[in-house]
N, C-alpha and C. Protein backbone atom coordinates (compact mmCIF):
# COMPACT_ATOMS: atom_id res chain seq x y z
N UNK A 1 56.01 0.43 25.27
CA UNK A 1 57.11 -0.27 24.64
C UNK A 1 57.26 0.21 23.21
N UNK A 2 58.79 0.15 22.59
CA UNK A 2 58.60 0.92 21.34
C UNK A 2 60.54 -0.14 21.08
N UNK A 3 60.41 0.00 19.62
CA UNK A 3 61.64 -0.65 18.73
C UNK A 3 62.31 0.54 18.73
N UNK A 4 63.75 0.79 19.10
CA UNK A 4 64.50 2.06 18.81
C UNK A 4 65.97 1.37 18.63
N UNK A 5 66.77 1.36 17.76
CA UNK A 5 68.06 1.22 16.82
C UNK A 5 68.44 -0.01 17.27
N UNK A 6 67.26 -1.03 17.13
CA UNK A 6 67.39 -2.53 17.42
C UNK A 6 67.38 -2.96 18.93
N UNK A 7 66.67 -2.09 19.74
CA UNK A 7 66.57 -2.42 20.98
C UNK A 7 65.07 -2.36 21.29
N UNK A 8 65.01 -2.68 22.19
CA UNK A 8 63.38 -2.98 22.96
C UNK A 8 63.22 -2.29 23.90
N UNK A 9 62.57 -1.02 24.26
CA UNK A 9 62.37 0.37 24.89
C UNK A 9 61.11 -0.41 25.59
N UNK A 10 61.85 0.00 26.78
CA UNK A 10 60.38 -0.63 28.19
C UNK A 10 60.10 0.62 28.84
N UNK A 11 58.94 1.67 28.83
CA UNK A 11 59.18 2.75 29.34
C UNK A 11 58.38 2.39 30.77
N UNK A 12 58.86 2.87 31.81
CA UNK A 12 58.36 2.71 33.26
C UNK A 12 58.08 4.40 33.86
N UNK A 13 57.16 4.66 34.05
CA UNK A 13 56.48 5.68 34.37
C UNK A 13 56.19 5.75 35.82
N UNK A 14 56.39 6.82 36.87
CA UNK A 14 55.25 7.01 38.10
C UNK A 14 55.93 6.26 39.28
N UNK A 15 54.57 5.31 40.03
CA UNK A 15 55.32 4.67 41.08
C UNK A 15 54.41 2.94 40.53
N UNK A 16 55.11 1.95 40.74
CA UNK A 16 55.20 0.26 40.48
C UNK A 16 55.33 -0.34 41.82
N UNK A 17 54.28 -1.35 41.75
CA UNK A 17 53.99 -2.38 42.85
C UNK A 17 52.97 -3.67 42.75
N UNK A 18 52.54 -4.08 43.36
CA UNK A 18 52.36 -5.02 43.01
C UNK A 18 50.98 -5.05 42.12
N UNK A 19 50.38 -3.92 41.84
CA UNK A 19 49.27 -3.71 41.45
C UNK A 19 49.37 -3.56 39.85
N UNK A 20 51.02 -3.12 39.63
CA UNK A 20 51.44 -3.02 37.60
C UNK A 20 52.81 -4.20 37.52
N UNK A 21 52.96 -4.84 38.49
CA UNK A 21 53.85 -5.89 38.11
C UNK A 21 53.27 -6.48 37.00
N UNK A 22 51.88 -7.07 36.51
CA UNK A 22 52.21 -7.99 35.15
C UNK A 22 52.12 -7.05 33.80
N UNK A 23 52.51 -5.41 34.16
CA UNK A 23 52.53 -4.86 32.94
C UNK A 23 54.16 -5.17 32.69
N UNK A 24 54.87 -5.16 33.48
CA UNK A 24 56.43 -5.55 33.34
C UNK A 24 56.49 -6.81 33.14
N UNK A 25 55.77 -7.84 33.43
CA UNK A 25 55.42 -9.18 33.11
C UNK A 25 55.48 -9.72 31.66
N UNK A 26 54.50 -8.94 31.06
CA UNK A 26 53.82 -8.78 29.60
C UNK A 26 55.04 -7.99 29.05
N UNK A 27 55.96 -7.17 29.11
CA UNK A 27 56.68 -6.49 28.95
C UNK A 27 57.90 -7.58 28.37
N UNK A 28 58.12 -8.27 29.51
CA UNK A 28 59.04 -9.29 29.43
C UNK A 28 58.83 -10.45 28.43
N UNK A 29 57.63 -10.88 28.37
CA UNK A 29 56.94 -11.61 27.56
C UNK A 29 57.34 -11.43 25.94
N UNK A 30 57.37 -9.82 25.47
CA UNK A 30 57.15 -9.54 24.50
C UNK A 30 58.58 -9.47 24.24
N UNK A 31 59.53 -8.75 25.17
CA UNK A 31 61.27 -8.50 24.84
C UNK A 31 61.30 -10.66 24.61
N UNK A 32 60.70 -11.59 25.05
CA UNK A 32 61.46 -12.60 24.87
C UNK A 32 60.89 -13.29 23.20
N UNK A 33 59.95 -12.62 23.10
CA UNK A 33 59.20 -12.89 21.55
C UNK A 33 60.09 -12.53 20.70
N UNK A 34 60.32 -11.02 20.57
CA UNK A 34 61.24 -10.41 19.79
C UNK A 34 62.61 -10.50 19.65
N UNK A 35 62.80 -10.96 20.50
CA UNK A 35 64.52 -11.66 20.80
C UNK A 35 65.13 -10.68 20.35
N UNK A 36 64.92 -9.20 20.47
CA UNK A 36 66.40 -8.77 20.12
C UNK A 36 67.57 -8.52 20.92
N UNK A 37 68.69 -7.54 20.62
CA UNK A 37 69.60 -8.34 21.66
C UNK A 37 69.63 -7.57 22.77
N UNK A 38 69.13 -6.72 22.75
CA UNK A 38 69.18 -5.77 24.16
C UNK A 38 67.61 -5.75 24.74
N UNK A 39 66.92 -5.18 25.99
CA UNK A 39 65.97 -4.45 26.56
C UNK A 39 66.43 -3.32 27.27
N UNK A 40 66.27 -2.44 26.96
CA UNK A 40 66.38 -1.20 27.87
C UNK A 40 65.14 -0.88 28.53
N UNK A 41 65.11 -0.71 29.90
CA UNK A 41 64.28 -0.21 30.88
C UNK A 41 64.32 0.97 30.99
N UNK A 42 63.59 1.85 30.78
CA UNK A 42 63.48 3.75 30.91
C UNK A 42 63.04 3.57 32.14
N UNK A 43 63.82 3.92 33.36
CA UNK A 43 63.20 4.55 34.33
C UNK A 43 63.56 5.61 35.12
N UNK A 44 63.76 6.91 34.15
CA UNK A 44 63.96 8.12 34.18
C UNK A 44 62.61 8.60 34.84
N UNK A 45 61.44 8.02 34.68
CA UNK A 45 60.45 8.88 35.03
C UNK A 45 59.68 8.14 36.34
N UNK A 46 60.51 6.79 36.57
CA UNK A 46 59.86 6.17 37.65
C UNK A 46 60.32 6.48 39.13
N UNK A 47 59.07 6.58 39.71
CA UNK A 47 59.65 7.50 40.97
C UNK A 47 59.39 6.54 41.91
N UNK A 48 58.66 5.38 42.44
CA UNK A 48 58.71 4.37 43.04
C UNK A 48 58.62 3.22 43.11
N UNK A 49 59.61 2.13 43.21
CA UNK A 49 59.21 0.67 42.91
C UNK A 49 59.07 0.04 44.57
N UNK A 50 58.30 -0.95 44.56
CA UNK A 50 58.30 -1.42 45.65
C UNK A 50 59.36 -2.95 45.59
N UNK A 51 58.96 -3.86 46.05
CA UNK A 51 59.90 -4.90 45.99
C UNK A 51 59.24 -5.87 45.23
N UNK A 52 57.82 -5.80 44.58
CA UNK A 52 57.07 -6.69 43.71
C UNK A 52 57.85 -6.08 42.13
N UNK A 53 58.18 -5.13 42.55
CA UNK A 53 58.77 -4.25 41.31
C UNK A 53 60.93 -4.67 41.48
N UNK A 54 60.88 -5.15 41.97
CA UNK A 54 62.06 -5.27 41.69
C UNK A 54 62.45 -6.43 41.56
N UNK A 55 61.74 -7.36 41.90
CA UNK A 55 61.37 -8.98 41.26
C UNK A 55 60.90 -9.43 40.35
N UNK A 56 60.21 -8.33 39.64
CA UNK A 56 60.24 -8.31 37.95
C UNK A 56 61.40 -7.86 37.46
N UNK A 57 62.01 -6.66 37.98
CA UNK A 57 63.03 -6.27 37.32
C UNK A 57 64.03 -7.71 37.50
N UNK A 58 64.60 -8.79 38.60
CA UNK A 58 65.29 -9.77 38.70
C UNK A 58 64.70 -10.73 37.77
N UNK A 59 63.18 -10.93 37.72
CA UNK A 59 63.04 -11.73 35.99
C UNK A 59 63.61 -11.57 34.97
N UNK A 60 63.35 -10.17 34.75
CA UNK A 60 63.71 -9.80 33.09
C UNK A 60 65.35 -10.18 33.47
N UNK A 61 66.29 -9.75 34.26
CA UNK A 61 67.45 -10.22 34.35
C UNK A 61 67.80 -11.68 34.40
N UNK A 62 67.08 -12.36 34.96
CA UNK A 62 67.27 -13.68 34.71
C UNK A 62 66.71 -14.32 33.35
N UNK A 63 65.75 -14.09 32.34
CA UNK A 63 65.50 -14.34 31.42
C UNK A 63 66.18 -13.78 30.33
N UNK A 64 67.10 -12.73 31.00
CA UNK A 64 67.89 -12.10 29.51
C UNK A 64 69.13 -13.07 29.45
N UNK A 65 69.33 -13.08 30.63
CA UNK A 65 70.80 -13.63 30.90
C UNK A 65 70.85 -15.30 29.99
N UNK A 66 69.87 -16.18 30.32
CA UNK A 66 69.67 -16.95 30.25
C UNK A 66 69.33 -17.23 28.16
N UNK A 67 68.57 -15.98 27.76
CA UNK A 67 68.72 -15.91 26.39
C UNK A 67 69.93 -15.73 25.91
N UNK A 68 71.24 -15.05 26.43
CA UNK A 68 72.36 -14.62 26.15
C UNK A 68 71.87 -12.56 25.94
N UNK A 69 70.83 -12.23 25.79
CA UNK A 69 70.48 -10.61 25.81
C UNK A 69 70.95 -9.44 26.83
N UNK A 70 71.32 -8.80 26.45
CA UNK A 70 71.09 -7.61 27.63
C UNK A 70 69.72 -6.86 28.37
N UNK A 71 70.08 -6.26 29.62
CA UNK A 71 68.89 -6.02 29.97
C UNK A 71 69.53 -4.96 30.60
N UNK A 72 69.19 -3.83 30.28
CA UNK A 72 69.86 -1.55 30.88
C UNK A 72 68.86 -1.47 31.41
N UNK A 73 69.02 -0.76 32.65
CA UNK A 73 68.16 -0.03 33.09
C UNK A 73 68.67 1.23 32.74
N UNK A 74 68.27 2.54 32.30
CA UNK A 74 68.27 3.61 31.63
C UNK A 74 67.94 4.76 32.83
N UNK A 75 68.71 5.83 33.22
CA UNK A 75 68.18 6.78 34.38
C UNK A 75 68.14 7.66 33.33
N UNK A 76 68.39 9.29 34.29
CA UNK A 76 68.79 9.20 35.47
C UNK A 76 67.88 8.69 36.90
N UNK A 77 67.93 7.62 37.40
CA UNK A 77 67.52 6.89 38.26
C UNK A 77 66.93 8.14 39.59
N UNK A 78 65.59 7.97 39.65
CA UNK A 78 65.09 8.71 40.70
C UNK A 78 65.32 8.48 42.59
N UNK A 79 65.68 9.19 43.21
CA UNK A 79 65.73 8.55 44.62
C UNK A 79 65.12 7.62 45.03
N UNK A 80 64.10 7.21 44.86
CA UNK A 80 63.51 5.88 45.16
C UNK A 80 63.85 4.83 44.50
N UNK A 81 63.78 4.71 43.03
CA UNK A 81 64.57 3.77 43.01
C UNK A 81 66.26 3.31 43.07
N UNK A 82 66.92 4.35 43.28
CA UNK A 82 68.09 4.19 43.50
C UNK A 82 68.13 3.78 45.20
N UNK A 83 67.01 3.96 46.29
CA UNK A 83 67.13 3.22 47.15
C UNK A 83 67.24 1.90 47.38
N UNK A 84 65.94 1.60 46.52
CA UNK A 84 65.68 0.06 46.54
C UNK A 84 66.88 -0.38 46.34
N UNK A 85 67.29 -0.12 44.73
CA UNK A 85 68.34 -1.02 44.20
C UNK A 85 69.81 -1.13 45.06
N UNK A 86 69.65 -0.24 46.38
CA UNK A 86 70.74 0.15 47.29
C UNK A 86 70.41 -0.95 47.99
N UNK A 87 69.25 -0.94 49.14
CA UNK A 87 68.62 -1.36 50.20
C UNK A 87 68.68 -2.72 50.13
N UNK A 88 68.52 -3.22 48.36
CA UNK A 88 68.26 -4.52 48.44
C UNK A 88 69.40 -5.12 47.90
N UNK A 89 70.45 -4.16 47.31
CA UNK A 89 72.17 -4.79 47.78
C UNK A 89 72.21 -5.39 45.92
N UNK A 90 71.04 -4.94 45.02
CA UNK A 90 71.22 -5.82 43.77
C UNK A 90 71.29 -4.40 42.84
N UNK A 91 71.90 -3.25 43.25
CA UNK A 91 72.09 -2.38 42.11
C UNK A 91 73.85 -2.64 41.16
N UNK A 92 74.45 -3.29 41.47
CA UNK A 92 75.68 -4.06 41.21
C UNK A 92 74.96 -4.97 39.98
N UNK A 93 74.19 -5.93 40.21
CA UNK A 93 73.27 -6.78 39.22
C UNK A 93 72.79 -6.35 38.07
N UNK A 94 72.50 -4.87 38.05
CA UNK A 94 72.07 -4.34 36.99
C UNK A 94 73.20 -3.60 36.09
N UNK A 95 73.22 -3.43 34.57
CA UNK A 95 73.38 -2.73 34.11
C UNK A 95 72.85 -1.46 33.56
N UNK A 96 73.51 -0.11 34.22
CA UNK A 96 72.80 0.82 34.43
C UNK A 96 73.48 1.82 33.88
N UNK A 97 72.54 2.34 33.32
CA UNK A 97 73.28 4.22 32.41
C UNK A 97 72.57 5.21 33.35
N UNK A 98 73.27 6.51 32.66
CA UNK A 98 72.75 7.85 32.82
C UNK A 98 71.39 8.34 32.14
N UNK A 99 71.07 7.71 31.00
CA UNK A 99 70.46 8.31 30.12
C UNK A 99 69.99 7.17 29.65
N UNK A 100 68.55 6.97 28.51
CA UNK A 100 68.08 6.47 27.61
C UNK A 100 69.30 6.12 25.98
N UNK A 101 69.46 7.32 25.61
CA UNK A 101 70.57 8.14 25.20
C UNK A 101 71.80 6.76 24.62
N UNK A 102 72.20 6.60 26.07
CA UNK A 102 73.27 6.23 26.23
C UNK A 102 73.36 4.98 26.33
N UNK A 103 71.88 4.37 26.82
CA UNK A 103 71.37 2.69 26.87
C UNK A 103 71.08 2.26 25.98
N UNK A 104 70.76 2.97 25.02
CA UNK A 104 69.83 2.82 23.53
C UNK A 104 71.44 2.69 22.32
N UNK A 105 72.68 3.56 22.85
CA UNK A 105 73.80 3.63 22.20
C UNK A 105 74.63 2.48 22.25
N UNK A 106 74.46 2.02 23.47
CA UNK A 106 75.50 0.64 23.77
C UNK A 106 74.97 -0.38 22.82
């Protein structure tokens, strides 16, 4: 996690399941400490979430929403997770870029 032009940089690495869900947990924890107004999710480099991983990702969305914050997920989104977020019918739910770049710009 890192502060970049008033946003809250969540970097997601590799493949996520239920074994690093409370690092996204703690993640969330800290974007709700800091209250700033965005979280961006980097998951340019994440190559698999399972569905313990995408029920964190529906936390942080429900806890942003609920602060009034945004919450990006940042690609370019790897085939796996662009399945899930297909499969499980909630990639509509997210707000999603091309780039870090471009999530970090909004």
């Amino acid at each position: 996690m890192r502060e970049t032009a008033g946003v809250l940089v969540v970097q997601a690495d590799g493949e996520f399941d239920s074994d690093e869900v409370d690092l996204l947990l703690a993640a969330w924890a800290e974007a709700d400490e800091l209250a700033l107004a965005a979280t961006v999710v980097d998951l340019s480099g994440c190559v698999f979430g399972d569905s313990s991983f995408l029920g964190a990702l529906l936390i942080a969305r429900s806890r942003h929403l609920a602060a009034g914050r945004r919450l990006i997920l940042a690609g370019p989104l790897q085939p796996g997770i662009l399945l899930l977020l297909a499969v499980s019918g909630t990639m509509e739910a997210f707000d999603v870029t091309e780039s870090l770049a471009e999530a970090v710009g909004q």
